[in-house]
N, C-alpha and C. Protein backbone atom coordinates (compact mmCIF):
# COMPACT_ATOMS: atom_id res chain seq x y z
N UNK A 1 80.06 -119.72 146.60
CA UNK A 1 79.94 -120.61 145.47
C UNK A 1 81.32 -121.13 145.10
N UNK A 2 81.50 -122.42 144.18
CA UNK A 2 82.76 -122.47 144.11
C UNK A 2 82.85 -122.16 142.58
N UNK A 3 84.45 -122.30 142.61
CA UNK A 3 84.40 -121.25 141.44
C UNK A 3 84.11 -122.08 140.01
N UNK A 4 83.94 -123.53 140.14
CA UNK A 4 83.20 -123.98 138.78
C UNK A 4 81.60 -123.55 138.71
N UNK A 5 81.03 -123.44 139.34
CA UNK A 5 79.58 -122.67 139.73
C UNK A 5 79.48 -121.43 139.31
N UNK A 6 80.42 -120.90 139.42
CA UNK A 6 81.01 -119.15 138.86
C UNK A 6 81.36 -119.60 137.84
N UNK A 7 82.09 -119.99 137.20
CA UNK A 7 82.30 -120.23 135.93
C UNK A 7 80.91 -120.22 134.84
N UNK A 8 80.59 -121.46 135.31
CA UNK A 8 79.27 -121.38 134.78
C UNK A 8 78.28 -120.54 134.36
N UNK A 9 77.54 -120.08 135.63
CA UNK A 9 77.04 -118.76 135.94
C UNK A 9 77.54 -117.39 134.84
N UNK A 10 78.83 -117.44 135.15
CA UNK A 10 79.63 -115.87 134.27
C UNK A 10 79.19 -116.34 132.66
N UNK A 11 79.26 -118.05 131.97
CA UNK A 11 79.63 -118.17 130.59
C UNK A 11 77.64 -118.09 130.67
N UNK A 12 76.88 -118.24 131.41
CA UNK A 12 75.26 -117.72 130.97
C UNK A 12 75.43 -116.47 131.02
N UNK A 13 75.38 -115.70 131.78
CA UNK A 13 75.33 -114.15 131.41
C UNK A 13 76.22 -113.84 130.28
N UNK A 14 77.20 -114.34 130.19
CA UNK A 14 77.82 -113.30 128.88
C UNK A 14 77.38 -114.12 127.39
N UNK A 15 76.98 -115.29 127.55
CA UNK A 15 75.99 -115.65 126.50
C UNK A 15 74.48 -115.59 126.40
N UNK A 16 74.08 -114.77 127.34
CA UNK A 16 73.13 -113.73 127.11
C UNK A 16 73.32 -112.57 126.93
N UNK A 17 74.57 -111.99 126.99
CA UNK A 17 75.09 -110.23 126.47
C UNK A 17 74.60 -109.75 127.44
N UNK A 18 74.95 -110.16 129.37
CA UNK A 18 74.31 -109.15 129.94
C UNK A 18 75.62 -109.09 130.93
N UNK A 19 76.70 -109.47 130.30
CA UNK A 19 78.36 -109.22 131.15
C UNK A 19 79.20 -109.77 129.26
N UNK A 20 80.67 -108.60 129.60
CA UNK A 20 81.37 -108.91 128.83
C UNK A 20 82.71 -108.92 129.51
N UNK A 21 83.62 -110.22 128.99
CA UNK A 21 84.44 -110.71 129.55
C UNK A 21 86.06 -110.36 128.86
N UNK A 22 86.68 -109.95 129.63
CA UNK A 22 88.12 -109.57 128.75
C UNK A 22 89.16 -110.24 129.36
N UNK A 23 90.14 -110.23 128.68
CA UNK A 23 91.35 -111.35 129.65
C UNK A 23 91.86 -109.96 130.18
N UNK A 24 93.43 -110.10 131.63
CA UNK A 24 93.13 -109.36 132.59
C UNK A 24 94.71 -109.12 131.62
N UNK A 25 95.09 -107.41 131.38
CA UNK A 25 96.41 -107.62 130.92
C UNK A 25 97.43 -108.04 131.32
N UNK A 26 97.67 -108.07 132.93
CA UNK A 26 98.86 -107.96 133.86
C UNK A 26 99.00 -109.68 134.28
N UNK A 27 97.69 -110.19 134.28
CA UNK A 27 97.54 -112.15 134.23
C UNK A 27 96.70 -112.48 133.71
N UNK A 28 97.39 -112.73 132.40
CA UNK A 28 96.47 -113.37 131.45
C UNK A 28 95.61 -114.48 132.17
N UNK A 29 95.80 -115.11 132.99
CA UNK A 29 94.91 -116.24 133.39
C UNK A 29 93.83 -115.74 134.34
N UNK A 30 93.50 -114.76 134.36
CA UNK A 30 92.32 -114.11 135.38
C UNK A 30 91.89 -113.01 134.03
N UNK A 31 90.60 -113.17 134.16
CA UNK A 31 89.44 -112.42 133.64
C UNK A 31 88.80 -111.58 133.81
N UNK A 32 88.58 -110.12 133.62
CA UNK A 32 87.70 -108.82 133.79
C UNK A 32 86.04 -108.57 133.65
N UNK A 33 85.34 -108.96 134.42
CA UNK A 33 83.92 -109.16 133.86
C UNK A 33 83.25 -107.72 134.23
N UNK A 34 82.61 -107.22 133.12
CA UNK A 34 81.61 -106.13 133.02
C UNK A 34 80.22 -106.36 132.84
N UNK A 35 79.64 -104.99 133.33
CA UNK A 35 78.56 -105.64 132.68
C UNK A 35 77.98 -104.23 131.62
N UNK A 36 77.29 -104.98 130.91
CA UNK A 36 77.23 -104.51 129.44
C UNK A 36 75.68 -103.47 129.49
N UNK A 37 75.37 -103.28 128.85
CA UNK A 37 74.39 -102.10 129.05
C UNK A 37 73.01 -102.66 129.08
N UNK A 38 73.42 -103.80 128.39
CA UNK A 38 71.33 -104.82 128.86
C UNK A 38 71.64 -105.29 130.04
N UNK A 39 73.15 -105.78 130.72
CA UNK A 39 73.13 -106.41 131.61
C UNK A 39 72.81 -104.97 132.82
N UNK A 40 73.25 -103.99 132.55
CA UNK A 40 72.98 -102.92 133.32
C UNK A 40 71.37 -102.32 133.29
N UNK A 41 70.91 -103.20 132.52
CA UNK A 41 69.41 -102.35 132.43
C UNK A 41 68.50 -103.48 133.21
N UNK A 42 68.90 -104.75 133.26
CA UNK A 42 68.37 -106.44 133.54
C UNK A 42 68.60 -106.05 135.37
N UNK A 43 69.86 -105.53 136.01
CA UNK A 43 69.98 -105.08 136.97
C UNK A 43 69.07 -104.17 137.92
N UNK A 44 69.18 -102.86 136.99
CA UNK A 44 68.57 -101.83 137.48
C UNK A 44 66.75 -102.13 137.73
N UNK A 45 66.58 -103.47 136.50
CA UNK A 45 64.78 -103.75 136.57
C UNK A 45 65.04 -104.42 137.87
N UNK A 46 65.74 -106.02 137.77
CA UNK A 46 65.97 -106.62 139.11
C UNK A 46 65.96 -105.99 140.63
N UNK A 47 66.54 -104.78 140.75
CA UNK A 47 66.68 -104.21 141.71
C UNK A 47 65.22 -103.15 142.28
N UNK A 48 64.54 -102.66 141.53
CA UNK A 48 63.60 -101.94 141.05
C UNK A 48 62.23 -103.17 141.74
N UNK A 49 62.35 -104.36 141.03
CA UNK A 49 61.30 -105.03 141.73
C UNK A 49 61.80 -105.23 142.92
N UNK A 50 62.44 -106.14 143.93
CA UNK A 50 62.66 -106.06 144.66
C UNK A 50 62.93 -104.88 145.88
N UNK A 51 63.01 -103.83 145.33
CA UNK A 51 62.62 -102.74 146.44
C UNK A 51 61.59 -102.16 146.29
N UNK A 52 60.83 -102.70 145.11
CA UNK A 52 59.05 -102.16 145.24
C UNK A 52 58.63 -102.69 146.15
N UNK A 53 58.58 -104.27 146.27
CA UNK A 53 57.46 -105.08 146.79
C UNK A 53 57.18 -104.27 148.07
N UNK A 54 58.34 -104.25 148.89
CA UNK A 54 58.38 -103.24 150.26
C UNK A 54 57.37 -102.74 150.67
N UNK A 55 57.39 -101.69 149.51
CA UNK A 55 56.67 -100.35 149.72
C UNK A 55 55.25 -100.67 149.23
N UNK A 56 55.06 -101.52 148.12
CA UNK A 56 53.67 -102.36 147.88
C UNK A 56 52.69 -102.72 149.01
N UNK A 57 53.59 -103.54 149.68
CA UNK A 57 53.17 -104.42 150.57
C UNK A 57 52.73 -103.57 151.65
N UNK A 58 53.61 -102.53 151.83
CA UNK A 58 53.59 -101.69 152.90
C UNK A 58 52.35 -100.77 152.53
N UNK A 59 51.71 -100.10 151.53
CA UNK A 59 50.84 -99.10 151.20
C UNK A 59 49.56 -99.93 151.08
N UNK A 60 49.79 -101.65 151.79
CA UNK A 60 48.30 -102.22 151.49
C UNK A 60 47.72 -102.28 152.94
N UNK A 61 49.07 -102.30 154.33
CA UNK A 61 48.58 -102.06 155.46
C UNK A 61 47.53 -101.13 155.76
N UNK A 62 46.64 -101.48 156.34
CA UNK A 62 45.53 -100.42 157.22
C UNK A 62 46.48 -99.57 158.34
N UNK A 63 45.99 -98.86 158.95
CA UNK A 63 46.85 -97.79 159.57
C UNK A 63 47.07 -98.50 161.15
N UNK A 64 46.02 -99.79 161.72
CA UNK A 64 46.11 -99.92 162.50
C UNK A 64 47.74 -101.32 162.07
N UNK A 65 47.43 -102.05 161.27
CA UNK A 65 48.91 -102.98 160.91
C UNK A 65 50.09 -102.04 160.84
N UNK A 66 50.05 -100.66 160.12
CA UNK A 66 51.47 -100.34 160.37
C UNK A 66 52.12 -99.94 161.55
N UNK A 67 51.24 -100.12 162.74
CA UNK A 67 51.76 -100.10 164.37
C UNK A 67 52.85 -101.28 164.21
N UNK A 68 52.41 -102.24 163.57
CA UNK A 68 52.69 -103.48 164.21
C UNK A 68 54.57 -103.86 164.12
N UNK A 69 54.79 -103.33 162.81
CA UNK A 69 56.43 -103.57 162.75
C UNK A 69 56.97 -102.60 163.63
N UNK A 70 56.63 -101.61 163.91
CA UNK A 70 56.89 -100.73 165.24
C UNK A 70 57.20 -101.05 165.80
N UNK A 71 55.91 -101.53 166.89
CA UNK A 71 56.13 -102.25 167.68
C UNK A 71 57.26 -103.40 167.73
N UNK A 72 56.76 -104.84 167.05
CA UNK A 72 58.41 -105.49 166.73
C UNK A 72 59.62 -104.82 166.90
N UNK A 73 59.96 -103.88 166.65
CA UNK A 73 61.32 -103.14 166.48
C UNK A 73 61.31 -102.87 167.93
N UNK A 74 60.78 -102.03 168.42
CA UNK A 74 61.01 -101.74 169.93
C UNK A 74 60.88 -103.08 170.68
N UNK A 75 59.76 -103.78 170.73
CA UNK A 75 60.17 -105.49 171.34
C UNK A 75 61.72 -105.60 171.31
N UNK A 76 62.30 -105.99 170.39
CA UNK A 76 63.18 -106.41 170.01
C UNK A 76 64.56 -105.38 170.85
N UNK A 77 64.20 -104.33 170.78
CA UNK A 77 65.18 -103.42 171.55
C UNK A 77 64.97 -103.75 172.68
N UNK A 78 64.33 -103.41 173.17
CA UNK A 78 63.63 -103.66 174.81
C UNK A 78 64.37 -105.17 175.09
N UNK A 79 64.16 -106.14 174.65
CA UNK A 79 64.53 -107.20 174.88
C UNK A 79 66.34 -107.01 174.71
N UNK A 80 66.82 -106.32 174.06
CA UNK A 80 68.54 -106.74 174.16
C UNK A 80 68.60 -105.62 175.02
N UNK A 81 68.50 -104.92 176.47
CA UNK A 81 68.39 -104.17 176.32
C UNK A 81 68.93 -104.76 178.26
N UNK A 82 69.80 -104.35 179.17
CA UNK A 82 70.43 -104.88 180.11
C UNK A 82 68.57 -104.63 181.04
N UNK A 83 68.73 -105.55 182.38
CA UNK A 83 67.73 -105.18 183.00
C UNK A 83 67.82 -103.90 184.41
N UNK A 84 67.26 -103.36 184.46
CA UNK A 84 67.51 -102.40 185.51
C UNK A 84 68.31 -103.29 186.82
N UNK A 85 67.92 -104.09 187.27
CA UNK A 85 68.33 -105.43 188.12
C UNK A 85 70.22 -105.65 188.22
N UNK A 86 70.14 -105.94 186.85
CA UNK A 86 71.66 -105.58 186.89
C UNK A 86 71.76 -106.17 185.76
């Protein structure tokens, strides 16, 4: 991103109270961004859905679909995989 995009971005979160911003002591012209304890709780939900769906998605397979990413995975090996040939 460039950093007017970041800019941006940083002045929504901390005007939603979910990062707080301090000037940096050693250069004043660079900024310390935290994040604040809703922004740490907004995270931990964010993160929380996104590694559910996974396992969601995954506990709706029938037993014969969860062969199937298996399989894929070994395809996929097998295929980078030199040929006996040479």
């Amino acid at each position: 991103m460039r950093p007017q995009s970041l800019t941006r971005v940083f002045a929504e979160l901390e005007a939603e109270g979910l990062i707080a911003r301090e000037t940096d002591t050693v250069d004043r012209r660079r900024s310390v961004l935290t994040l604040t304890e809703p922004g740490r709780r907004a995270l931990e939900r964010d993160m929380a859905e996104r590694d559910g769906w996974p396992a969601e998605a995954l506990g709706a397979l029938g037993e014969t679909e969860h062969g199937v990413p298996a399989s894929a995975a070994l395809r996929e090996r097998l295929a980078g995989m030199p040929s006996p040939e040479g």
